[in-house]
N, C-alpha and C. Protein backbone atom coordinates (compact mmCIF):
# COMPACT_ATOMS: atom_id res chain seq x y z
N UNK A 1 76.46 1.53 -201.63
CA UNK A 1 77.41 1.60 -200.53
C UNK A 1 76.81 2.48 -199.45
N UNK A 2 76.63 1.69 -198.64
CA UNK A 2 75.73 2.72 -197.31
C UNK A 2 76.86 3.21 -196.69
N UNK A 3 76.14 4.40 -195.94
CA UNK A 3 76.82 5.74 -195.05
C UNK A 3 77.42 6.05 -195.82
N UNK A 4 77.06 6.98 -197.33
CA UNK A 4 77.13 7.33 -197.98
C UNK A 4 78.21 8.51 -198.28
N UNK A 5 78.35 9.57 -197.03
CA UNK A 5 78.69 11.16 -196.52
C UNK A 5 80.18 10.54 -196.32
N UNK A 6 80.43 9.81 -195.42
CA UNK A 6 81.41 9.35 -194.54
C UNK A 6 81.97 8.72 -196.36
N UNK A 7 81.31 8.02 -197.08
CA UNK A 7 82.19 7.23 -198.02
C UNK A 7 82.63 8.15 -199.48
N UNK A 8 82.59 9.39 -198.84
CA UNK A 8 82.71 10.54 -199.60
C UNK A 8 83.73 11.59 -199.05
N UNK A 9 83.80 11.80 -197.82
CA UNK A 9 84.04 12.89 -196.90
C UNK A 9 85.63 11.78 -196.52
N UNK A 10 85.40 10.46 -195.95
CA UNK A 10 86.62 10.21 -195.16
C UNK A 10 87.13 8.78 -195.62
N UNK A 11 86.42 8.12 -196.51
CA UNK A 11 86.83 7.21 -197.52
C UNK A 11 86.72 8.40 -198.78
N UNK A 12 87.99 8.48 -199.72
CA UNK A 12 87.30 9.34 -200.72
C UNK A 12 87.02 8.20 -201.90
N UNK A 13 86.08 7.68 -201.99
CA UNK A 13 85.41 6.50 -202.62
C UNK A 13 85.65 7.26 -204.64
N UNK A 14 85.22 8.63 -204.97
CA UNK A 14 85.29 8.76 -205.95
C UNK A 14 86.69 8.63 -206.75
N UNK A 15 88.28 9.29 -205.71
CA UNK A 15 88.98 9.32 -206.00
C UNK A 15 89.76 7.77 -206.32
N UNK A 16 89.32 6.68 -205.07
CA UNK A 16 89.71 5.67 -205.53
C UNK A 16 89.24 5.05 -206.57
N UNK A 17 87.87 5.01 -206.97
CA UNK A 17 87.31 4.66 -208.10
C UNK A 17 87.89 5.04 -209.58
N UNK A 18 88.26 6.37 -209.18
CA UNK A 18 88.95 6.99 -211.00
C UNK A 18 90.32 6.11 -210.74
N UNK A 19 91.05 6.16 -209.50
CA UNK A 19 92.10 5.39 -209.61
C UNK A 19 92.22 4.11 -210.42
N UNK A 20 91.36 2.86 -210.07
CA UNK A 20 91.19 1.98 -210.14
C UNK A 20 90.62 1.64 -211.29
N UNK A 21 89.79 2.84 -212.25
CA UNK A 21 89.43 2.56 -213.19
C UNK A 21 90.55 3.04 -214.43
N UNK A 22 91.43 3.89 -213.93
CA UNK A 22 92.49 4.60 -214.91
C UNK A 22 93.46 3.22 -215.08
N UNK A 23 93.42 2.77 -213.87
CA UNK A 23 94.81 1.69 -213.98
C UNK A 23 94.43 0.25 -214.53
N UNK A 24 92.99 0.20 -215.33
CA UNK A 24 92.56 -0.94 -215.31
C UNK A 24 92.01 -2.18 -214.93
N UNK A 25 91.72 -1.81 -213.46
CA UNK A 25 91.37 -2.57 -212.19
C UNK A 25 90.30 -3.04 -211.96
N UNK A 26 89.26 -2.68 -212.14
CA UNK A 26 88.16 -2.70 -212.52
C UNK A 26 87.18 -2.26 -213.42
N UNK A 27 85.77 -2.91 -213.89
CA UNK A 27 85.42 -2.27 -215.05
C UNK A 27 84.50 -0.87 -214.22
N UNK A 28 83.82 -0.37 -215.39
CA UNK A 28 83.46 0.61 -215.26
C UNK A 28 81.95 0.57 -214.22
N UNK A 29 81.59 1.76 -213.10
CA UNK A 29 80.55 1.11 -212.34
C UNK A 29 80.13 2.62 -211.89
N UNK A 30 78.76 2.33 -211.96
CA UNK A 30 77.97 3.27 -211.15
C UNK A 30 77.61 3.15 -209.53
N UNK A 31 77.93 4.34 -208.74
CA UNK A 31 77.85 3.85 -207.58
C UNK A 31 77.06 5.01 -206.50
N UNK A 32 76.09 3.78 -206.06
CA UNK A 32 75.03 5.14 -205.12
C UNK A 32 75.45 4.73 -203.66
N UNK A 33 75.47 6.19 -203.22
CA UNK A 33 75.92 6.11 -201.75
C UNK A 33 74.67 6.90 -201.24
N UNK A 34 73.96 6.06 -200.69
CA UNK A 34 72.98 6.74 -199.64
C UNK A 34 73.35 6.61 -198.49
N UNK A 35 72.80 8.05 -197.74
CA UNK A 35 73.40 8.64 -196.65
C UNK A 35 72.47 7.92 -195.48
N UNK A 36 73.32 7.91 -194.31
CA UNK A 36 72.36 7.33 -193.10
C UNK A 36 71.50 8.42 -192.51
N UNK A 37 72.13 10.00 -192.86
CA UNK A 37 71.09 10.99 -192.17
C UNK A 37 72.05 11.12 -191.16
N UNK A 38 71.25 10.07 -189.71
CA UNK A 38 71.86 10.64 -188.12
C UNK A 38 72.08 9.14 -187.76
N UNK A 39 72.60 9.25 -186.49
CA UNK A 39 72.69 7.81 -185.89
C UNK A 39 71.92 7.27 -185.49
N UNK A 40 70.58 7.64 -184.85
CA UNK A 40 69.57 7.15 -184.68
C UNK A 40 68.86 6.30 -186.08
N UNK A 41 69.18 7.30 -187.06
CA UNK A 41 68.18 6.77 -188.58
C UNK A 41 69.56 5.24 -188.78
N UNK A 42 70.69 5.57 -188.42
CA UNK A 42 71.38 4.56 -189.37
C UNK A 42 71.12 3.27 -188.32
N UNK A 43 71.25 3.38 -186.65
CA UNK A 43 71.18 2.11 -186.03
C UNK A 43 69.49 1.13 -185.95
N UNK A 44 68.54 2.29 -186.56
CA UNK A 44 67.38 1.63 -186.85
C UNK A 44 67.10 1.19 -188.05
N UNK A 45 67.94 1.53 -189.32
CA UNK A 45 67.86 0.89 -190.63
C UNK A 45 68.86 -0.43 -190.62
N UNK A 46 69.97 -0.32 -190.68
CA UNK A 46 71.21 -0.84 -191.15
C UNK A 46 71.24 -2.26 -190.61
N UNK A 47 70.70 -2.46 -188.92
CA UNK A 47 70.83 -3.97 -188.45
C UNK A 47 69.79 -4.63 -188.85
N UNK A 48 69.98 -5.52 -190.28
CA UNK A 48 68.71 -6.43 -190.31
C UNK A 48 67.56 -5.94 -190.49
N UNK A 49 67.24 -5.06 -191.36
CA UNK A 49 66.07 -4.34 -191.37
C UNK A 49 65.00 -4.68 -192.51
N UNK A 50 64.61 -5.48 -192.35
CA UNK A 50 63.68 -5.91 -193.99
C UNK A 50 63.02 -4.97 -194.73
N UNK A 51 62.55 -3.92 -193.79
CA UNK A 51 62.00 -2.60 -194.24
C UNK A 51 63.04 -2.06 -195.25
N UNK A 52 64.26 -1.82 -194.59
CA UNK A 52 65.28 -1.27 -195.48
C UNK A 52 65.70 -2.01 -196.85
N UNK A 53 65.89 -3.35 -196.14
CA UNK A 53 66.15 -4.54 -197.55
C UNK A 53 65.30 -4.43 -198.33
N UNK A 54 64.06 -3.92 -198.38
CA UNK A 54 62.93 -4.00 -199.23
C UNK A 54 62.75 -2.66 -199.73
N UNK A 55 63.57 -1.80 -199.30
CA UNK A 55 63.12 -0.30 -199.96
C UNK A 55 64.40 -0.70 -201.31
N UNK A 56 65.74 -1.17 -200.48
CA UNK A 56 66.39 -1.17 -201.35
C UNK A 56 66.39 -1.51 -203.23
N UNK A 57 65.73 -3.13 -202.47
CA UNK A 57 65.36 -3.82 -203.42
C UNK A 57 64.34 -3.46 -204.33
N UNK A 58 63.09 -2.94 -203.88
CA UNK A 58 61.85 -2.34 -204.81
C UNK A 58 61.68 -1.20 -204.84
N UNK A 59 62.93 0.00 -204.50
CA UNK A 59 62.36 1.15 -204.75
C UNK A 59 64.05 1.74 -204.90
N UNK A 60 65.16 2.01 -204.87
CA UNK A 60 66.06 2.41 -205.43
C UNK A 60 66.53 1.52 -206.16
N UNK A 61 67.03 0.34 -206.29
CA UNK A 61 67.43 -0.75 -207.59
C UNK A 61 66.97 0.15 -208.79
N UNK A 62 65.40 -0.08 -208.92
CA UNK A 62 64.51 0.16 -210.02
C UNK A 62 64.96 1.60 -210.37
N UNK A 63 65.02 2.53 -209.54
CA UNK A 63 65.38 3.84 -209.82
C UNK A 63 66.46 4.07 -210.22
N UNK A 64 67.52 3.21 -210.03
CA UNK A 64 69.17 3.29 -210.31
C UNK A 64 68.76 2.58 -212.24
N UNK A 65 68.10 1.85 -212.03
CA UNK A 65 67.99 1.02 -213.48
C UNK A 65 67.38 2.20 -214.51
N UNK A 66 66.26 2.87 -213.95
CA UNK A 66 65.69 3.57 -214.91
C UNK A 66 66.43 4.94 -215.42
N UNK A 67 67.66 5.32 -214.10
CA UNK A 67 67.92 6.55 -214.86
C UNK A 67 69.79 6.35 -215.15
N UNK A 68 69.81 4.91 -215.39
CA UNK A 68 71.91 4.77 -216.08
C UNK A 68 71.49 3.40 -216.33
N UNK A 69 72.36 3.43 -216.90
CA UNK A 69 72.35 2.31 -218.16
C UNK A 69 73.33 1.03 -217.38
N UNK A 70 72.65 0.27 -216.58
CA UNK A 70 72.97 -0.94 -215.47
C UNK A 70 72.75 -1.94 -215.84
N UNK A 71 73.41 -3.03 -215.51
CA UNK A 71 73.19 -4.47 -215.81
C UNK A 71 71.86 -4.98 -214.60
N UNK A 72 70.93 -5.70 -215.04
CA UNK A 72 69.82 -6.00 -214.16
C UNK A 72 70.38 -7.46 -213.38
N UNK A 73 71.94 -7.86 -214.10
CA UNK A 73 71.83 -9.27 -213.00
C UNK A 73 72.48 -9.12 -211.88
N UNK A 74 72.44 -9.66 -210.85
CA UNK A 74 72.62 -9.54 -209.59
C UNK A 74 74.36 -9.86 -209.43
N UNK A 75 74.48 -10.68 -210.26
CA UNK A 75 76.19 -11.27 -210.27
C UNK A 75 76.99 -9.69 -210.56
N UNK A 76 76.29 -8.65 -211.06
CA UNK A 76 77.17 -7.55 -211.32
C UNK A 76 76.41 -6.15 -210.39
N UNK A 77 75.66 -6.90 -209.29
CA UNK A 77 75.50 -5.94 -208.52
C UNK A 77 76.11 -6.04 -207.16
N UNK A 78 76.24 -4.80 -206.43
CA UNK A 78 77.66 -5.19 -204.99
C UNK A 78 76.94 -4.34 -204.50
N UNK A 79 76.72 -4.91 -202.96
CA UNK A 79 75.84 -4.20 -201.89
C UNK A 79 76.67 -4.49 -200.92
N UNK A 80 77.40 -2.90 -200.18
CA UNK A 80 78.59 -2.82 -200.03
C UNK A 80 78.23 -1.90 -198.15
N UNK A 81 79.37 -2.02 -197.03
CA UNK A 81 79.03 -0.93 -196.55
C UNK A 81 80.32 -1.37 -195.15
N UNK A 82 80.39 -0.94 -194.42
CA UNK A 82 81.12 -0.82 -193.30
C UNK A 82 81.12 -0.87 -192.09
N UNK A 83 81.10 -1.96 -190.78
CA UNK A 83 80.45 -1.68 -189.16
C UNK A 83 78.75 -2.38 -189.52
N UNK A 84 78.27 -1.72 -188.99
CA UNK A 84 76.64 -1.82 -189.01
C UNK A 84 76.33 -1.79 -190.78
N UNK A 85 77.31 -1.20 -191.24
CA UNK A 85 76.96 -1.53 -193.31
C UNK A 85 77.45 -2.85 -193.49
N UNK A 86 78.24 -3.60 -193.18
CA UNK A 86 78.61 -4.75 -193.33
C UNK A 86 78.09 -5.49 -193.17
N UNK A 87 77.28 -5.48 -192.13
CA UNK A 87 75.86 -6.77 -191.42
C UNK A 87 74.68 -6.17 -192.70
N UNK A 88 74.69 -5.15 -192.39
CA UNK A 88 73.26 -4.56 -193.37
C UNK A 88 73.54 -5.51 -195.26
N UNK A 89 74.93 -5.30 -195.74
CA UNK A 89 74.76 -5.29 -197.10
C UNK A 89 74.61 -7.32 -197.05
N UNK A 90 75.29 -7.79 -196.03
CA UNK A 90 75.05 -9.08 -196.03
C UNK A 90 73.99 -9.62 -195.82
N UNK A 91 73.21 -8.98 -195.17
CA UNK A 91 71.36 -9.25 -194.47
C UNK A 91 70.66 -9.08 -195.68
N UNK A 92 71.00 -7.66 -196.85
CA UNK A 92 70.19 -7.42 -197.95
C UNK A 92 70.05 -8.39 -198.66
N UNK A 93 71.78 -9.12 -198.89
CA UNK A 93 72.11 -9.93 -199.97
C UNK A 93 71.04 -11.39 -200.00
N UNK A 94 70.88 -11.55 -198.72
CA UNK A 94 69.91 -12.81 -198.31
C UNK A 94 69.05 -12.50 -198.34
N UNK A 95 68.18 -11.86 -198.37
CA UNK A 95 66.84 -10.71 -198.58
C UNK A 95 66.69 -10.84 -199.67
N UNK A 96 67.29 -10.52 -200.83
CA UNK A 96 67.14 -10.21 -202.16
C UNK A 96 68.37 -10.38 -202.11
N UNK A 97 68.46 -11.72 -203.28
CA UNK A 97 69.31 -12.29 -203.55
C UNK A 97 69.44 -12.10 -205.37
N UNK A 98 68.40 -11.96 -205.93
CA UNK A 98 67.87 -11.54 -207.43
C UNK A 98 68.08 -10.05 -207.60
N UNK A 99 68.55 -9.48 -206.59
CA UNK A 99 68.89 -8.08 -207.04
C UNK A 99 70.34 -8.01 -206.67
N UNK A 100 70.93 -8.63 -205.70
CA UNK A 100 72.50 -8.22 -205.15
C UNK A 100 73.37 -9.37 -205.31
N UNK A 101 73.93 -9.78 -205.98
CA UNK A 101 74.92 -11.26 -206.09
C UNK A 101 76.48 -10.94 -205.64
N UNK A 102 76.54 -9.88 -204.99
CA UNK A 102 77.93 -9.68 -204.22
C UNK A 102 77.72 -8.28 -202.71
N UNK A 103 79.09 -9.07 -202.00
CA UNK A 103 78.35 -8.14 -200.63
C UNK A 103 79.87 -8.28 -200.54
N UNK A 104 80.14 -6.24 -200.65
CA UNK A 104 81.33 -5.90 -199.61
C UNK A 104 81.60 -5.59 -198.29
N UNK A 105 82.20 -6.16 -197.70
CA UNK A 105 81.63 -6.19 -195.58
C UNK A 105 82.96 -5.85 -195.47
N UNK A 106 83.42 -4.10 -194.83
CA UNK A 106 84.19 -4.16 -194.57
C UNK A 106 84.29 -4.02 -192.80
N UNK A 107 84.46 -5.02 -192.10
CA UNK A 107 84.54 -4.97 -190.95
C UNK A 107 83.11 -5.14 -190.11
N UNK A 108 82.43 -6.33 -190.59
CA UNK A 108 80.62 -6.29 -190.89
C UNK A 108 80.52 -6.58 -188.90
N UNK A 109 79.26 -5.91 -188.27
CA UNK A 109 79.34 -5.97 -187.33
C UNK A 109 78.11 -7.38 -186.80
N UNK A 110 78.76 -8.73 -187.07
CA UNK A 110 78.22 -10.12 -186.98
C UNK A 110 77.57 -10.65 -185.71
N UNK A 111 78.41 -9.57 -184.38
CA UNK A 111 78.03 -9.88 -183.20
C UNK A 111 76.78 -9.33 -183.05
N UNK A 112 75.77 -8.78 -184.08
CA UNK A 112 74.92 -8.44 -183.48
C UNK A 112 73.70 -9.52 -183.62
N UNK A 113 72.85 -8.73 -182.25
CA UNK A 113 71.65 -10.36 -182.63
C UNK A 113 70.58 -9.29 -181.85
N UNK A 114 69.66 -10.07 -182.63
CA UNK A 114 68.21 -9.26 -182.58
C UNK A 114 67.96 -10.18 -180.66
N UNK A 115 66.91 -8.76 -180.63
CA UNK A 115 66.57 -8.56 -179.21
C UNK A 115 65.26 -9.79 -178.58
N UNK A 116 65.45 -10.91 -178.09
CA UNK A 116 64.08 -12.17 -177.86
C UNK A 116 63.90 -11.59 -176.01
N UNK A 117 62.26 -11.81 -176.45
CA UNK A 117 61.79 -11.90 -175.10
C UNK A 117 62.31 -12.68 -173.69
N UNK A 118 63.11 -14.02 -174.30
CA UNK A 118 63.66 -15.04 -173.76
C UNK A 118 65.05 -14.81 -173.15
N UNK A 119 65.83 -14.25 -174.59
CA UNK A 119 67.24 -14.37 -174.34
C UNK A 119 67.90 -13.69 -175.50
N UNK A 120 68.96 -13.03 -175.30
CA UNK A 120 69.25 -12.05 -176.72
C UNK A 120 69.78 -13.64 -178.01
N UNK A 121 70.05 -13.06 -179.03
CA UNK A 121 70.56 -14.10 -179.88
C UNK A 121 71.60 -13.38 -180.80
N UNK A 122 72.80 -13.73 -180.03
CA UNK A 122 74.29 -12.90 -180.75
C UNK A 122 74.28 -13.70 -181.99
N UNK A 123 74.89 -12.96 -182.96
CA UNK A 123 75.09 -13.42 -183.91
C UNK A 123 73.96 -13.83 -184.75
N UNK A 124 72.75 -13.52 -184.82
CA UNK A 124 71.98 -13.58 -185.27
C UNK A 124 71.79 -14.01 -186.91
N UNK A 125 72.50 -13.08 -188.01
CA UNK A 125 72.64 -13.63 -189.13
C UNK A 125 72.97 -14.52 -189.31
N UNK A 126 74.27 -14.62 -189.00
CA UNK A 126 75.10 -16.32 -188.87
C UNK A 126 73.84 -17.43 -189.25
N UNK A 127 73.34 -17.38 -187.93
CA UNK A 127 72.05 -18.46 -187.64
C UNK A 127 71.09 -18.64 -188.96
N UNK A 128 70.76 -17.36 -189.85
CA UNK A 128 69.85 -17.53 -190.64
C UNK A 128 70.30 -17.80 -192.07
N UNK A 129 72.16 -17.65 -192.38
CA UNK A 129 72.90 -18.28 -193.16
C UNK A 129 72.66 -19.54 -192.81
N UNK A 130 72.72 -20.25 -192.37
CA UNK A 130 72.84 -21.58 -191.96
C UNK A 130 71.48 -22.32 -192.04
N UNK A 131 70.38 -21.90 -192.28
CA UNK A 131 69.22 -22.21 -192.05
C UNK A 131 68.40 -22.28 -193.23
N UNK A 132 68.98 -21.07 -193.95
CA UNK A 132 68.61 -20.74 -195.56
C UNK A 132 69.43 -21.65 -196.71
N UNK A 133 68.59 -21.76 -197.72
CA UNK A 133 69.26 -22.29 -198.88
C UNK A 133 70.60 -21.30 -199.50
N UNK A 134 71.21 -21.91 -199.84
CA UNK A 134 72.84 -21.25 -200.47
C UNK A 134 71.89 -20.34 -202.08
N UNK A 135 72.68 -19.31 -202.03
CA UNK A 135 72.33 -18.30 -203.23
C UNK A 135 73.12 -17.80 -203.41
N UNK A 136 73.30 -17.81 -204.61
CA UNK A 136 74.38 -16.82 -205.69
C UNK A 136 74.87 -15.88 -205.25
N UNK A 137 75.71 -15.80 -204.28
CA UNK A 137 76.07 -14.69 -203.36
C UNK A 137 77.66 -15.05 -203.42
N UNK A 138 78.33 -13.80 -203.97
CA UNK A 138 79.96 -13.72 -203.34
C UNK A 138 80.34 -13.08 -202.78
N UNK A 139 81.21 -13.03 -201.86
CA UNK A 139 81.28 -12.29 -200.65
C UNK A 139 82.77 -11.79 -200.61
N UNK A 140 82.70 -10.86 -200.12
CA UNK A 140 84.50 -10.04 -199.67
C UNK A 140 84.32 -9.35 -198.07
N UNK A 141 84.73 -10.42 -197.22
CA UNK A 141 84.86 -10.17 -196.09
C UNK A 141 86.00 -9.66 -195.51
N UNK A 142 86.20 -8.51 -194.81
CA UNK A 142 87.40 -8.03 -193.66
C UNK A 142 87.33 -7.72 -192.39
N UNK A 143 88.38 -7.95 -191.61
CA UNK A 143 88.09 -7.57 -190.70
C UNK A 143 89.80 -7.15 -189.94
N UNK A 144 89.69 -5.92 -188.86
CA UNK A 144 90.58 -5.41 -188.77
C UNK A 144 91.28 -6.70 -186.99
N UNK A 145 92.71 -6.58 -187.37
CA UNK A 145 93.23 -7.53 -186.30
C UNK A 145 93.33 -6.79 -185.39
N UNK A 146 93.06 -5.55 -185.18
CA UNK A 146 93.09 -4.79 -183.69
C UNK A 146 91.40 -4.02 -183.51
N UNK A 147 91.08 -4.47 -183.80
CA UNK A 147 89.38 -3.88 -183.90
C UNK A 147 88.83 -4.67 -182.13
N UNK A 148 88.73 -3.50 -181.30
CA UNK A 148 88.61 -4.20 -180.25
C UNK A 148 86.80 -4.79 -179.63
N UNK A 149 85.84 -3.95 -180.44
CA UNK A 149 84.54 -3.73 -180.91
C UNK A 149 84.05 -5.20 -180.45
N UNK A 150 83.47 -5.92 -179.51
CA UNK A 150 82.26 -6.94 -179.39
C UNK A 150 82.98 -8.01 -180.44
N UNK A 151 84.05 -8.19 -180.36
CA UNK A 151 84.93 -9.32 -180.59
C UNK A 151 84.89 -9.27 -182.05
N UNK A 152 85.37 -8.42 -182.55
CA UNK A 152 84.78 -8.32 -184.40
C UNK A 152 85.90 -9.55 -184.71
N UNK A 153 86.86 -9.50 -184.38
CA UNK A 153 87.69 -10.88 -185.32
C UNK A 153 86.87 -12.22 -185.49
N UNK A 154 86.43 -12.30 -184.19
CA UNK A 154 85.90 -13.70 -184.03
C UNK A 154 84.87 -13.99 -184.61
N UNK A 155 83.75 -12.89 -184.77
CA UNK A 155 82.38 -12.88 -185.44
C UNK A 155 82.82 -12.55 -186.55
N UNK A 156 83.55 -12.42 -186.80
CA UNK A 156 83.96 -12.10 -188.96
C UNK A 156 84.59 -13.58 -189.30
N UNK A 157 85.21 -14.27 -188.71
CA UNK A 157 86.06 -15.14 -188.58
C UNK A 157 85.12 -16.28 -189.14
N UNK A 158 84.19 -16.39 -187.97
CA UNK A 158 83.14 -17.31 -187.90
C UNK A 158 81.84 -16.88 -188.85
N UNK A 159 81.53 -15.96 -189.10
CA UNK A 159 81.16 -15.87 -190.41
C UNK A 159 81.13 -16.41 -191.55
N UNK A 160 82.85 -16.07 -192.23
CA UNK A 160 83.76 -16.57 -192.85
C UNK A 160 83.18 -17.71 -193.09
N UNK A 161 82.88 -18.99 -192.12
CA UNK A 161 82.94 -20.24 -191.12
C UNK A 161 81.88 -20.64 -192.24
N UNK A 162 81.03 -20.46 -191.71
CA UNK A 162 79.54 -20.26 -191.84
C UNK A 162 79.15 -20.31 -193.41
N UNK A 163 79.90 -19.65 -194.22
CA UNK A 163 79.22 -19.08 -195.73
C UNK A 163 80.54 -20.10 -196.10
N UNK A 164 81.49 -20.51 -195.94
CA UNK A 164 82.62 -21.13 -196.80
C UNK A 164 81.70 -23.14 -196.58
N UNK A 165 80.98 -23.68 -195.38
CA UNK A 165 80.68 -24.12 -194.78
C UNK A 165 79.11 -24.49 -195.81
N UNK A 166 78.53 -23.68 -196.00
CA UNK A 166 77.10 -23.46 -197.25
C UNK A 166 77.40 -23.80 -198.45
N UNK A 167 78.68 -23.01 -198.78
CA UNK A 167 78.99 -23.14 -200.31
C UNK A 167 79.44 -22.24 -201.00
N UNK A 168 79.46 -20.55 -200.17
CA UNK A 168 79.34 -19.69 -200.74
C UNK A 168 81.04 -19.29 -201.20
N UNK A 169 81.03 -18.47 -202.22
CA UNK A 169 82.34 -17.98 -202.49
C UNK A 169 83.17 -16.77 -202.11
N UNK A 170 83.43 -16.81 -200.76
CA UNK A 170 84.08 -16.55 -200.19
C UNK A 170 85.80 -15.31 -199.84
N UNK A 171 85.98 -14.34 -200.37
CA UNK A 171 87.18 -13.63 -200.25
C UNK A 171 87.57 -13.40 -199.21
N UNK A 172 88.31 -13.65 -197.88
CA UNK A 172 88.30 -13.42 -196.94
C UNK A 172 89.95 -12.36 -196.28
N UNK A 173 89.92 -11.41 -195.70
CA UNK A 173 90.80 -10.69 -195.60
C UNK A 173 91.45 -10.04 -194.01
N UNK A 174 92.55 -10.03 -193.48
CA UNK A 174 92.55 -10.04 -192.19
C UNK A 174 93.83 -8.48 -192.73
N UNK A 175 93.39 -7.53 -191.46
CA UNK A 175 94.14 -6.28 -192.11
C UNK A 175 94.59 -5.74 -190.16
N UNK A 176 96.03 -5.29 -190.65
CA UNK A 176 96.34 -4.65 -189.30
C UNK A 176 95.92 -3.32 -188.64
N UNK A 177 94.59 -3.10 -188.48
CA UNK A 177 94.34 -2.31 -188.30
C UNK A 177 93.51 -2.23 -187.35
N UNK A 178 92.57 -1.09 -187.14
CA UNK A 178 91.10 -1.09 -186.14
C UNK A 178 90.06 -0.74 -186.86
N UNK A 179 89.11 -0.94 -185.92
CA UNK A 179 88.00 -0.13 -186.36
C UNK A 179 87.81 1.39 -186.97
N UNK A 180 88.01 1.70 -188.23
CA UNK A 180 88.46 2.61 -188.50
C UNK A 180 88.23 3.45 -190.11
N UNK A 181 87.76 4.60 -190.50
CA UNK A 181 87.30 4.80 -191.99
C UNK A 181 88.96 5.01 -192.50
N UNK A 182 90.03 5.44 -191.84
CA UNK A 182 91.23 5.05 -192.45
C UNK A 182 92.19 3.89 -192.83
N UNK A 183 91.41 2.97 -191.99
CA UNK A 183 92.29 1.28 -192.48
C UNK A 183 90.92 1.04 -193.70
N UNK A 184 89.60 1.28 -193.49
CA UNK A 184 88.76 0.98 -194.84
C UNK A 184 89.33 1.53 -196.18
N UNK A 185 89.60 3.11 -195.85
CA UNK A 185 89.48 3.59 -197.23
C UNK A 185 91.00 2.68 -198.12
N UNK A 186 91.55 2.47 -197.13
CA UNK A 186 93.02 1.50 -197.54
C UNK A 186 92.27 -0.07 -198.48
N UNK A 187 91.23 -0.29 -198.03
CA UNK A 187 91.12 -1.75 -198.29
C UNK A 187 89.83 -1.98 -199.33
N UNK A 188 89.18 -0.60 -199.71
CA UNK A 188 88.02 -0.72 -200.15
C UNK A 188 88.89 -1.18 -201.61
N UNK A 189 89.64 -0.86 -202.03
CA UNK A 189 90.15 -1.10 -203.45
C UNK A 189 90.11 -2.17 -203.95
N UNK A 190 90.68 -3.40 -202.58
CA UNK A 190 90.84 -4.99 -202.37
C UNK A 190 89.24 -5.40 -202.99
N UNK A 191 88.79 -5.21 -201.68
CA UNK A 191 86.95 -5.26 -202.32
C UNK A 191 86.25 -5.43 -203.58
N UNK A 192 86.34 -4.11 -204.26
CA UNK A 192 86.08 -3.77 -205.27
C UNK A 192 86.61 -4.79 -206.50
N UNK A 193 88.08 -4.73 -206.10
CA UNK A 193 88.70 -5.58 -207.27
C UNK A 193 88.46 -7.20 -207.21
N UNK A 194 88.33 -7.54 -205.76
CA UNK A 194 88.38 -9.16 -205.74
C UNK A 194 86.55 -9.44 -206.33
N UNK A 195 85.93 -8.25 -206.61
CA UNK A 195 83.96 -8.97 -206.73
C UNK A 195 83.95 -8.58 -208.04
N UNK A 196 84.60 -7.52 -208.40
CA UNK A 196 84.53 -7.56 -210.10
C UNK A 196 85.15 -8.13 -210.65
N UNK A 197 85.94 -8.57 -210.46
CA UNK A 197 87.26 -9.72 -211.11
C UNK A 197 86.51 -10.77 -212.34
N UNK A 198 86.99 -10.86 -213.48
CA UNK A 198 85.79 -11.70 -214.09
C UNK A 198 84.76 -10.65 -214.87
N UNK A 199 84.62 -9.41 -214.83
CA UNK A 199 82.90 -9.02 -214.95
C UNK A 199 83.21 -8.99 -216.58
């Protein structure tokens, strides 16, 4: 779960977790929250970053495996995050698809599109869902109905579009709220419970 501090400090991620695990809600899960650092480190990792997708994948996975006792299949791994974590855990999931078989996006920021000499290209992932072969990927998408942010309804919406459209399996969630770590920490529970469901 990226931005790690924030999913500690203003989501209290541990407290909901004992919740959720006391009441039966989900099974039992280990969960690493690495920190973004600063904003500079998080807006140069988090959008689409293969560098990052690839540290993830070949250098903390392996480290999470070697020191707790983890399932190695991807169907019981969740690459999770919020804003700029939401695009990131969905970009990983297509990246490495053999390491992550679920992506929590809470409020994933879709409008973004990498920078062309030509012409920008919004929405950028979208495009490379659509282009790529379908993979074992389930998804728990949200997005807030007052989030006024570079049109987040519409680019979550159409997202949505996009992966239901491929094949993929799909949770999709519309919440009255904004852009915000207090309408998340409300909804991370939803998340959690709709990708483990089954484990």
């Amino acid at each position: 779960m990226f931005d790690g501090s924030v999913y500690v400090d203003l989501v209290p991620t541990p407290t909901i977790l004992d919740n959720l695990l006391s009441a039966g809600k989900i099974p039992p899960l280990v969960v690493i929250l690495p920190d973004s650092l600063n904003e500079e480190t998080r807006n140069r990792e988090l959008p689409c970053n293969p560098e990052h997708a690839a540290y993830l994948q070949q250098e903390l996975m392996p480290w999470v495996r070697e020191h707790y006792h983890v399932s190695s299949e991807p169907s019981r791994c969740i690459v999770a995050g919020s804003s700029y974590g939401g695009l990131a855990a969905t970009y990983t999931a297509l990246q490495a698809p053999d390491a992550f078989g679920n992506v929590l996006s809470q409020s994933g920021s879709y409008w973004w599109g990498k920078k062309h000499p030509s012409e920008p290209q919004p929405e950028w992932l979208a495009r490379q869902y659509v282009i790529k072969d379908r993979q074992a990927i389930h998804f728990y998408l949200e997005v807030g109905l007052l989030e006024p942010l570079a049109d987040m309804v519409t680019t979550n919406r159409h997202m949505r579009n996009v992966l239901e459209a491929k094949g993929y399996r799909v949770d999709y969630s519309e919440f009255e709220g904004g852009h915000d770590y207090l309408c998340w920490r409300g909804t991370l529970a939803d998340g959690l419970i709709s990708l483990t469901s089954g484990w």
